[in-house]
PDB file of N, CA and C in Angstrom:
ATOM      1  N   UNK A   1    -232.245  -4.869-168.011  1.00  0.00           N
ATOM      2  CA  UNK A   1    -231.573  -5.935-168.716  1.00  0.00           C
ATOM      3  C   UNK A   1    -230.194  -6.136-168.087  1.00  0.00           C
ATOM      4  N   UNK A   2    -230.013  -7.617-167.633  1.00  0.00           N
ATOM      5  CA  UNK A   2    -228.349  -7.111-166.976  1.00  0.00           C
ATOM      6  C   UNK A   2    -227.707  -7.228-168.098  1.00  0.00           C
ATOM      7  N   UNK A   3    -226.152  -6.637-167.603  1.00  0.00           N
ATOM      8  CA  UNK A   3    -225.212  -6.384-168.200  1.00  0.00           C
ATOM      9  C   UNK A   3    -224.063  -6.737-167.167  1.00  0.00           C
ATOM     10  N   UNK A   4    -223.118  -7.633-167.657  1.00  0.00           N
ATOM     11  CA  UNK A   4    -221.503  -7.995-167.512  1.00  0.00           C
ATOM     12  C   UNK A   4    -220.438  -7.310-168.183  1.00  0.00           C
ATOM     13  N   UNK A   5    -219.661  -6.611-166.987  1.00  0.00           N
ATOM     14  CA  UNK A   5    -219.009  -5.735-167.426  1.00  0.00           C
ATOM     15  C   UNK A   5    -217.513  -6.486-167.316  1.00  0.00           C
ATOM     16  N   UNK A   6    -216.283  -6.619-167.953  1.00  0.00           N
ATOM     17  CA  UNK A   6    -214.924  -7.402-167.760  1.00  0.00           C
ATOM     18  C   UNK A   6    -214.024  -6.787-168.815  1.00  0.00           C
ATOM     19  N   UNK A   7    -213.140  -6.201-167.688  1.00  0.00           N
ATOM     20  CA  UNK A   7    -212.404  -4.863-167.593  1.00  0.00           C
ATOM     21  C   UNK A   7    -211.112  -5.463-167.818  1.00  0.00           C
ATOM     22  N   UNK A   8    -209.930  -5.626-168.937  1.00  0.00           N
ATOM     23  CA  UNK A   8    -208.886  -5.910-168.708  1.00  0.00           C
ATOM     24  C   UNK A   8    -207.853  -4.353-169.082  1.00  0.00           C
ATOM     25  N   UNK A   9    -206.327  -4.570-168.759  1.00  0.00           N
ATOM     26  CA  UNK A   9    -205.647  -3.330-168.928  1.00  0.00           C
ATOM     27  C   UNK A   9    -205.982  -2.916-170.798  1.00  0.00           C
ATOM     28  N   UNK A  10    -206.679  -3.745-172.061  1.00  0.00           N
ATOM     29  CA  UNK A  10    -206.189  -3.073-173.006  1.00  0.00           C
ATOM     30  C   UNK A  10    -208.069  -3.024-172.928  1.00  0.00           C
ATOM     31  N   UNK A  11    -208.652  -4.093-172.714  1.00  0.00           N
ATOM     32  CA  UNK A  11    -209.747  -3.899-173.549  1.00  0.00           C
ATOM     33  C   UNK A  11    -211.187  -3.645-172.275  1.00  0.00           C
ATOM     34  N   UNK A  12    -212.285  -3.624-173.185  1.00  0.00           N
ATOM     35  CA  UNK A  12    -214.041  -3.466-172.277  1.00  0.00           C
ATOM     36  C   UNK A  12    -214.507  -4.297-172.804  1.00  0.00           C
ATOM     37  N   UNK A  13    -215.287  -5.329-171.909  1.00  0.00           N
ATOM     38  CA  UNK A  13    -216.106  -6.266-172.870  1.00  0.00           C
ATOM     39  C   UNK A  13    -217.677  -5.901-172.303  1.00  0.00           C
ATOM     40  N   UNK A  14    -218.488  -5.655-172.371  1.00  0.00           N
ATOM     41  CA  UNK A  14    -219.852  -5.413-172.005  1.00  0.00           C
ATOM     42  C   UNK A  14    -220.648  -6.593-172.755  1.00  0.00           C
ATOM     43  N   UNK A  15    -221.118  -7.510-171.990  1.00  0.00           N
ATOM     44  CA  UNK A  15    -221.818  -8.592-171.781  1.00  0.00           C
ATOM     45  C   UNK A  15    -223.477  -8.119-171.544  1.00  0.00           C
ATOM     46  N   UNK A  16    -224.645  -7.990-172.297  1.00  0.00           N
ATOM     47  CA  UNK A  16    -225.777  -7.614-172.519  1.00  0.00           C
ATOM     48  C   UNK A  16    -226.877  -8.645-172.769  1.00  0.00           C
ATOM     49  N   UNK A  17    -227.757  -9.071-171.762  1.00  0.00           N
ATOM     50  CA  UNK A  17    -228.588 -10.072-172.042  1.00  0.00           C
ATOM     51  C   UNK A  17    -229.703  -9.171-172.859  1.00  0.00           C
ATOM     52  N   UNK A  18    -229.677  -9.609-173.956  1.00  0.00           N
ATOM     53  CA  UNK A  18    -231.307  -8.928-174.792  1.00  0.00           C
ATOM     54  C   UNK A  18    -232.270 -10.280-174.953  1.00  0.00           C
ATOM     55  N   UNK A  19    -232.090 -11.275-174.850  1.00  0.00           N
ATOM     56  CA  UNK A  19    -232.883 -12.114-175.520  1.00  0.00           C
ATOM     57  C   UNK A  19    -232.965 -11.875-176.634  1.00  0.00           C
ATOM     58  N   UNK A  20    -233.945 -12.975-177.874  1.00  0.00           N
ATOM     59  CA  UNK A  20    -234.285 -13.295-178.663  1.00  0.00           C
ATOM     60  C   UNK A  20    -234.454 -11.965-179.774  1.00  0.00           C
ATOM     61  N   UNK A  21    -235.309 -11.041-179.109  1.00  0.00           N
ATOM     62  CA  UNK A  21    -236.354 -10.047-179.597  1.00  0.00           C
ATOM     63  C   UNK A  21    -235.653  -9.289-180.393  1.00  0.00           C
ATOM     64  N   UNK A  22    -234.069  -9.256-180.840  1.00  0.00           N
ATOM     65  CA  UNK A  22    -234.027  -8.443-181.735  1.00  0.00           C
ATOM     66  C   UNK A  22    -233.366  -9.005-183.086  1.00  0.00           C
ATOM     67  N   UNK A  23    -232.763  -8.140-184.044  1.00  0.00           N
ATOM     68  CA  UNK A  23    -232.512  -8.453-185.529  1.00  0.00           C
ATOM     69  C   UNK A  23    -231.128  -8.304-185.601  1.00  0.00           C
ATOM     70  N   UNK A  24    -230.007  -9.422-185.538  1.00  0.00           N
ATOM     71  CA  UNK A  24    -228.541  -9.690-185.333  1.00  0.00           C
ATOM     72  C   UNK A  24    -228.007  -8.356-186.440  1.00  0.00           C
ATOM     73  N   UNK A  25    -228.155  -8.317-187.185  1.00  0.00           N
ATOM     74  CA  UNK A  25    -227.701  -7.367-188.728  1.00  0.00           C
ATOM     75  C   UNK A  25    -228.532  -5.597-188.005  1.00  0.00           C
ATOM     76  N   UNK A  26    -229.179  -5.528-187.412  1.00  0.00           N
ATOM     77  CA  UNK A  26    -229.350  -4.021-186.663  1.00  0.00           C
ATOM     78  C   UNK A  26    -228.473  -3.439-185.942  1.00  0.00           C
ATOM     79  N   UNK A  27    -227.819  -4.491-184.968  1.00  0.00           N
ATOM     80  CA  UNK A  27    -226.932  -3.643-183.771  1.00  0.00           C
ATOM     81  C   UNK A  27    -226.185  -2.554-184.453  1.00  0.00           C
ATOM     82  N   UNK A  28    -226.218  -1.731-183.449  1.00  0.00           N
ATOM     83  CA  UNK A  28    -225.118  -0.625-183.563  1.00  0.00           C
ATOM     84  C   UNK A  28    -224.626   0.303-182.695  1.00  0.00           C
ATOM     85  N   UNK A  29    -223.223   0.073-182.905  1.00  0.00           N
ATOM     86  CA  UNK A  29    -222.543   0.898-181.750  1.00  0.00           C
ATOM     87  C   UNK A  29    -221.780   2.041-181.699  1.00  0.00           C
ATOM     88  N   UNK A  30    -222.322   2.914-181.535  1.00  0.00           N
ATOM     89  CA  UNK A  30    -221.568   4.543-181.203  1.00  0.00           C
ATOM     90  C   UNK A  30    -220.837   4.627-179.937  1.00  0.00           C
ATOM     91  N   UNK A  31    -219.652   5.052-180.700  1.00  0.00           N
ATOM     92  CA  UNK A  31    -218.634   5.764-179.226  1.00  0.00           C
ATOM     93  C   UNK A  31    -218.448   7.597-179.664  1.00  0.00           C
ATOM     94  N   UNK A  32    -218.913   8.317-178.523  1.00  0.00           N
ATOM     95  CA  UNK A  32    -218.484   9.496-178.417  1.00  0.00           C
ATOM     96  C   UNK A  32    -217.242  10.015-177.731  1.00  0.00           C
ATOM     97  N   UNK A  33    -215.980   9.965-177.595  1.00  0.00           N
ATOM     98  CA  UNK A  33    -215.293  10.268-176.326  1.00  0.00           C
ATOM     99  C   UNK A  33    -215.352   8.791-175.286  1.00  0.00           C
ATOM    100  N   UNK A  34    -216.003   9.055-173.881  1.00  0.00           N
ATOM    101  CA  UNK A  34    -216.313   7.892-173.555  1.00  0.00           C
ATOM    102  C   UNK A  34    -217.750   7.393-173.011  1.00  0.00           C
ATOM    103  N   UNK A  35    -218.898   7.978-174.327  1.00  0.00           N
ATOM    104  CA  UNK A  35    -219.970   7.546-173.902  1.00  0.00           C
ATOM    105  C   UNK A  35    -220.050   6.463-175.393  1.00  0.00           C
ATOM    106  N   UNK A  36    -220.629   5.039-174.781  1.00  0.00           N
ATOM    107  CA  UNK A  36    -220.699   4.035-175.500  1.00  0.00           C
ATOM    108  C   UNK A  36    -222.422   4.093-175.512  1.00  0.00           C
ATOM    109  N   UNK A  37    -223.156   4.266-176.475  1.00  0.00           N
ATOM    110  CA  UNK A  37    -224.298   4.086-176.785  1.00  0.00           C
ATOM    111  C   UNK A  37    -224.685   2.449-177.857  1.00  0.00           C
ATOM    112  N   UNK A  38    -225.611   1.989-177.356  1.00  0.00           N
ATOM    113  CA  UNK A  38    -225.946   0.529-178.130  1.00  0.00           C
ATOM    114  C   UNK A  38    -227.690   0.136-178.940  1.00  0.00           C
ATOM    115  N   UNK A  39    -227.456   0.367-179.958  1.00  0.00           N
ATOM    116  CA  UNK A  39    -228.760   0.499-180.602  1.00  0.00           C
ATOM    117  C   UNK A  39    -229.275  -0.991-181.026  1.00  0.00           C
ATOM    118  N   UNK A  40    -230.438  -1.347-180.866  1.00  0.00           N
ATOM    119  CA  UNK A  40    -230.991  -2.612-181.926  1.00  0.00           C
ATOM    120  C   UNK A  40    -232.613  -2.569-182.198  1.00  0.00           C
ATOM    121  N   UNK A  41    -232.549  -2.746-183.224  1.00  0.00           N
ATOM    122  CA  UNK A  41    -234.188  -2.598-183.806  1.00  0.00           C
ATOM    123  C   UNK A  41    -234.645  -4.727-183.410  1.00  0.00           C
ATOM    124  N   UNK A  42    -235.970  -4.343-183.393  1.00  0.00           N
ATOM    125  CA  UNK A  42    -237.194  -5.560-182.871  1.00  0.00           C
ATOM    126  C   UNK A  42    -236.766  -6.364-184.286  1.00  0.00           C
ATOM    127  N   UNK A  43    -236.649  -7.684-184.065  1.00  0.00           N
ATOM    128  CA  UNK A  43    -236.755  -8.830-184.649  1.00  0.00           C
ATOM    129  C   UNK A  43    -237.860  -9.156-186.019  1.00  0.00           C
ATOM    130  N   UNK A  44    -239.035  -8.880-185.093  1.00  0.00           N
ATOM    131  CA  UNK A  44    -240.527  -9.137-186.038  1.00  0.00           C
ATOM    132  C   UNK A  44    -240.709  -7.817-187.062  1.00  0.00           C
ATOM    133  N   UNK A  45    -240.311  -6.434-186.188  1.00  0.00           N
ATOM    134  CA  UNK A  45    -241.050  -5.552-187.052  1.00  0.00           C
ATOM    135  C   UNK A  45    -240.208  -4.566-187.607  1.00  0.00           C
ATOM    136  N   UNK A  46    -238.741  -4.298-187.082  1.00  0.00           N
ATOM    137  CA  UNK A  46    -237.728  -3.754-187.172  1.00  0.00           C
ATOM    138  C   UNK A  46    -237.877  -2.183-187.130  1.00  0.00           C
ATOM    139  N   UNK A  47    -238.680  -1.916-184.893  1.00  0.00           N
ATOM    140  CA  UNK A  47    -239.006  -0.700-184.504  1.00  0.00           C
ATOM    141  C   UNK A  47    -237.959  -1.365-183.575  1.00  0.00           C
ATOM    142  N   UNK A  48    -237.426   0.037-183.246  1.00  0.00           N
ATOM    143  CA  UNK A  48    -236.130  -0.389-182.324  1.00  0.00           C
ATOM    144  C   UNK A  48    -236.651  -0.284-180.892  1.00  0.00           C
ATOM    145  N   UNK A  49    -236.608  -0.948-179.993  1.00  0.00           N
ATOM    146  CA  UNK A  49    -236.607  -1.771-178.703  1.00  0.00           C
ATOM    147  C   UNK A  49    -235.647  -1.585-177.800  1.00  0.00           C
ATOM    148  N   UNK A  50    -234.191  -0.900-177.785  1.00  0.00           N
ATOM    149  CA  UNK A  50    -233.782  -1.753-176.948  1.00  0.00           C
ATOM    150  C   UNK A  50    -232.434  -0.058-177.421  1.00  0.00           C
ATOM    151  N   UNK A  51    -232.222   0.689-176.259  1.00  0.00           N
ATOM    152  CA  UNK A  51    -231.236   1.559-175.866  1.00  0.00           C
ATOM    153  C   UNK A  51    -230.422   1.738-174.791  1.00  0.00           C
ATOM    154  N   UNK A  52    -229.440   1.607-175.033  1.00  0.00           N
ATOM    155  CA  UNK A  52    -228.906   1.858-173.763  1.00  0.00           C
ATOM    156  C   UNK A  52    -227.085   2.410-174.106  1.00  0.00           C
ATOM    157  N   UNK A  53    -227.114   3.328-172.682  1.00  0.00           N
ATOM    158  CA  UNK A  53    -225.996   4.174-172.918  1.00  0.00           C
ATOM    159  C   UNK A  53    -224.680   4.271-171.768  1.00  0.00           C
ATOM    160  N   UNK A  54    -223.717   3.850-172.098  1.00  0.00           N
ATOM    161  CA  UNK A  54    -222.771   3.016-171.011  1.00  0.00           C
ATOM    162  C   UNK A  54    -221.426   4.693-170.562  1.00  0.00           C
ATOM    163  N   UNK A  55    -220.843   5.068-169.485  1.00  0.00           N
ATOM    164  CA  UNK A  55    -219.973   5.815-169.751  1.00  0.00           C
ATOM    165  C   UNK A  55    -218.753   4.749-168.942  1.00  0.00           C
ATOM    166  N   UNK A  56    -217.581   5.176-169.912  1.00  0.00           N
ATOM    167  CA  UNK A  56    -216.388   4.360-169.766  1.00  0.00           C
ATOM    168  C   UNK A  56    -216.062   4.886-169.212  1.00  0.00           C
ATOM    169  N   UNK A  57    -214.991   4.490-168.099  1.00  0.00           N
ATOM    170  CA  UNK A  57    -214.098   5.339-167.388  1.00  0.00           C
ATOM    171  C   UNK A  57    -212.807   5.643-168.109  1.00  0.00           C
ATOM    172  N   UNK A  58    -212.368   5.908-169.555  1.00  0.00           N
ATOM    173  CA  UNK A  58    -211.287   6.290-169.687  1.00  0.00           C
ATOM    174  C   UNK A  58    -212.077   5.661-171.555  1.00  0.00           C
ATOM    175  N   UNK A  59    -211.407   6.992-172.523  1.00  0.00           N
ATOM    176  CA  UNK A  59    -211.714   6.879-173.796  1.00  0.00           C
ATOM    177  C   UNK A  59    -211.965   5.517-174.667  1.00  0.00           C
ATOM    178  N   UNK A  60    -212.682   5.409-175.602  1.00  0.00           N
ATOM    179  CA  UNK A  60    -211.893   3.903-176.031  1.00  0.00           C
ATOM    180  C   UNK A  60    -211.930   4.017-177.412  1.00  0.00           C
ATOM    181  N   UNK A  61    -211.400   3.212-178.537  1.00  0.00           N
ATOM    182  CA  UNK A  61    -211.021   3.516-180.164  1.00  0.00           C
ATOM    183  C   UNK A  61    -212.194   2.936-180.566  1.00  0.00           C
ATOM    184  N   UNK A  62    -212.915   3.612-181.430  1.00  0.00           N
ATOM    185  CA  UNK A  62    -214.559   3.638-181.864  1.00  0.00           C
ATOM    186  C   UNK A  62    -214.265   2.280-183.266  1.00  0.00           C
ATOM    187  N   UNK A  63    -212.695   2.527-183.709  1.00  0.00           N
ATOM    188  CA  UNK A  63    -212.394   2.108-184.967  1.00  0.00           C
ATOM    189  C   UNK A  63    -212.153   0.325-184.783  1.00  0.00           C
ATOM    190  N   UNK A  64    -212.427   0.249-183.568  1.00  0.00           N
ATOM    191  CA  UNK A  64    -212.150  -0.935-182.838  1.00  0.00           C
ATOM    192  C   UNK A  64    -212.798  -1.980-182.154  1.00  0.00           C
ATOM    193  N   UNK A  65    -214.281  -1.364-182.436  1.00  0.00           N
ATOM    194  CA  UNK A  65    -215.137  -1.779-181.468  1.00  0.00           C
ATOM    195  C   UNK A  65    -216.035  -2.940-182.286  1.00  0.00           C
ATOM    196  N   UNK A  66    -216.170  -4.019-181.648  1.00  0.00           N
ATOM    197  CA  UNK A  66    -216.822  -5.481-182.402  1.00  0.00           C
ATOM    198  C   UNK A  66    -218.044  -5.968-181.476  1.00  0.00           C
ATOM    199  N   UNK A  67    -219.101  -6.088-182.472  1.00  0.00           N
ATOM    200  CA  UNK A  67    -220.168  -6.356-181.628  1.00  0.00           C
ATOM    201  C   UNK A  67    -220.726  -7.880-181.831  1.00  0.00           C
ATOM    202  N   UNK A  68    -221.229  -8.751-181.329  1.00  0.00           N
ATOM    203  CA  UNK A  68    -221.555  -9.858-181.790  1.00  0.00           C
ATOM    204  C   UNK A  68    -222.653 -10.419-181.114  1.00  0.00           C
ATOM    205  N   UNK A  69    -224.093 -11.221-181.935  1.00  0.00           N
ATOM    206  CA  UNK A  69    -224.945 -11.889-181.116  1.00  0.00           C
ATOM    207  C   UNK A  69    -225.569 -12.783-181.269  1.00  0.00           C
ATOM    208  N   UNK A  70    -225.517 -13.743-180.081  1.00  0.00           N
ATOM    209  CA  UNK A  70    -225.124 -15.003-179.827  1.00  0.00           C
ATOM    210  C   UNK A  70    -227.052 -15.445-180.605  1.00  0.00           C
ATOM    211  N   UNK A  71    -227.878 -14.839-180.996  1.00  0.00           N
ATOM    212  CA  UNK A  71    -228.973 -15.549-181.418  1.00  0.00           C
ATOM    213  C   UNK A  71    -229.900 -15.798-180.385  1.00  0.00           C
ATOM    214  N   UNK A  72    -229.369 -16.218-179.133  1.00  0.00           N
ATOM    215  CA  UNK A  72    -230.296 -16.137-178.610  1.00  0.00           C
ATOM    216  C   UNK A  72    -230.569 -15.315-177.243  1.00  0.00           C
ATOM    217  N   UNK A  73    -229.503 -14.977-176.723  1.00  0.00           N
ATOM    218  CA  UNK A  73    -229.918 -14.039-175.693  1.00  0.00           C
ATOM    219  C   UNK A  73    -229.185 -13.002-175.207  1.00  0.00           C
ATOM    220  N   UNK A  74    -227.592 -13.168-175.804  1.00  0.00           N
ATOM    221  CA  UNK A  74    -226.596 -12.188-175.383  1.00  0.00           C
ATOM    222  C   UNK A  74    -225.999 -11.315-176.563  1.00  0.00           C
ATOM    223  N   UNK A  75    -225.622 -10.081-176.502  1.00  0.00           N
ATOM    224  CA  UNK A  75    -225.273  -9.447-177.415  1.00  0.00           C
ATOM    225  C   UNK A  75    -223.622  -8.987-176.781  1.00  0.00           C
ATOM    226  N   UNK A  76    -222.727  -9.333-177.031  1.00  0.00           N
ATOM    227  CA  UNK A  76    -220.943  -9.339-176.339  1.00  0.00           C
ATOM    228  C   UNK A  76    -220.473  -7.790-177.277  1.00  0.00           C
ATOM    229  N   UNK A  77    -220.392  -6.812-177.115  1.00  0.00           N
ATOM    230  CA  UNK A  77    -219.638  -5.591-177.394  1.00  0.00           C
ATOM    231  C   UNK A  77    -218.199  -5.493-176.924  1.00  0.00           C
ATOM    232  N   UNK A  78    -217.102  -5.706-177.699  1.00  0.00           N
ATOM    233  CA  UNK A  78    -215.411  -5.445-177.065  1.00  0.00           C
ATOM    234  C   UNK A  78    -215.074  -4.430-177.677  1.00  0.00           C
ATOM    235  N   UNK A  79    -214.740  -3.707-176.675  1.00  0.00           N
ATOM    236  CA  UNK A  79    -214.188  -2.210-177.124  1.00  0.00           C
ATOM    237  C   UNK A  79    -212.653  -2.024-176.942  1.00  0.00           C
ATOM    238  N   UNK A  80    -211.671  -1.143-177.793  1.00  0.00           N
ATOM    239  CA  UNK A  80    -210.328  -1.659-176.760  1.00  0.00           C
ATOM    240  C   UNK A  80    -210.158   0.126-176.725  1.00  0.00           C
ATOM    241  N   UNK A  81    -209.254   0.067-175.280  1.00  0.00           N
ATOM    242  CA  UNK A  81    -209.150   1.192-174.868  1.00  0.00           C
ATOM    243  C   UNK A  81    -208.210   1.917-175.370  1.00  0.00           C
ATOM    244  N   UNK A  82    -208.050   3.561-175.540  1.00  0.00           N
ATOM    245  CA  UNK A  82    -207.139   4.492-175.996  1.00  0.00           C
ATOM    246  C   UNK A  82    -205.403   3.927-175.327  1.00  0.00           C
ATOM    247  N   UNK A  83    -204.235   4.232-175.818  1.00  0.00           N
ATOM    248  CA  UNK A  83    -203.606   3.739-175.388  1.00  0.00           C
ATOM    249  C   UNK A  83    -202.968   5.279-174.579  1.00  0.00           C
ATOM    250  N   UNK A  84    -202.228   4.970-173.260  1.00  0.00           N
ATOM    251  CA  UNK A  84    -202.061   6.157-172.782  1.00  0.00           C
ATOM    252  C   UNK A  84    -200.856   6.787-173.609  1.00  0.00           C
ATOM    253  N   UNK A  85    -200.870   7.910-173.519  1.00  0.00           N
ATOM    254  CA  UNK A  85    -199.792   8.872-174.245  1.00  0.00           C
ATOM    255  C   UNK A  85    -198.431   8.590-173.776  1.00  0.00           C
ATOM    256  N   UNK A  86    -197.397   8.195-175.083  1.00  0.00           N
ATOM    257  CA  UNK A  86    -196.156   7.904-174.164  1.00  0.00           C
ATOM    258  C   UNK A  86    -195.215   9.347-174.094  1.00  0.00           C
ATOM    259  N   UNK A  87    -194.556   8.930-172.651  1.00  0.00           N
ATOM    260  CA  UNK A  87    -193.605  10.359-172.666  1.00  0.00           C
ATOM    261  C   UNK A  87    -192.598  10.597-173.112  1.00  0.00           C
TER     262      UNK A  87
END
């Protein structure tokens, strides 16, 4: 499935073509540290279809993360990144 990745200094946007096939109110997104995992259950029968597991290059705030989908083929995840430690 591709995926568009667009990297700015605060935030991650991961751009995910799923098509149609799944159920908008399923997605779900886990952040561990900096593994971003993306869940969605099937449309018709609501058996989940569709995993996939992203590693960030640098932490990001789990408390922050917005998922949205477009209905018909893209699912847009923005994550924003840890802010670095000031000295």
């Amino acid at each position: 499935m591709p995926v568009v990745v667009i990297e700015t200094a605060a935030t991650v946007e991961l751009r995910i073509r799923l098509g149609e096939r799944i159920d908008p109110g399923s997605v779900e997104v886990e952040i561990a540290g900096r593994a971003v995992t993306i869940r969605a259950r099937d449309a018709a029968g609501g058996n989940r279809v569709y995993e996939r597991r992203f590693i960030m290059h640098e932490p990001v705030v789990e408390e922050h993360a917005a998922a949205q989908y477009d209905g018909t083929a893209w699912l847009t995840v923005v994550l924003r990144k840890q802010s670095p430690p000031r000295d």
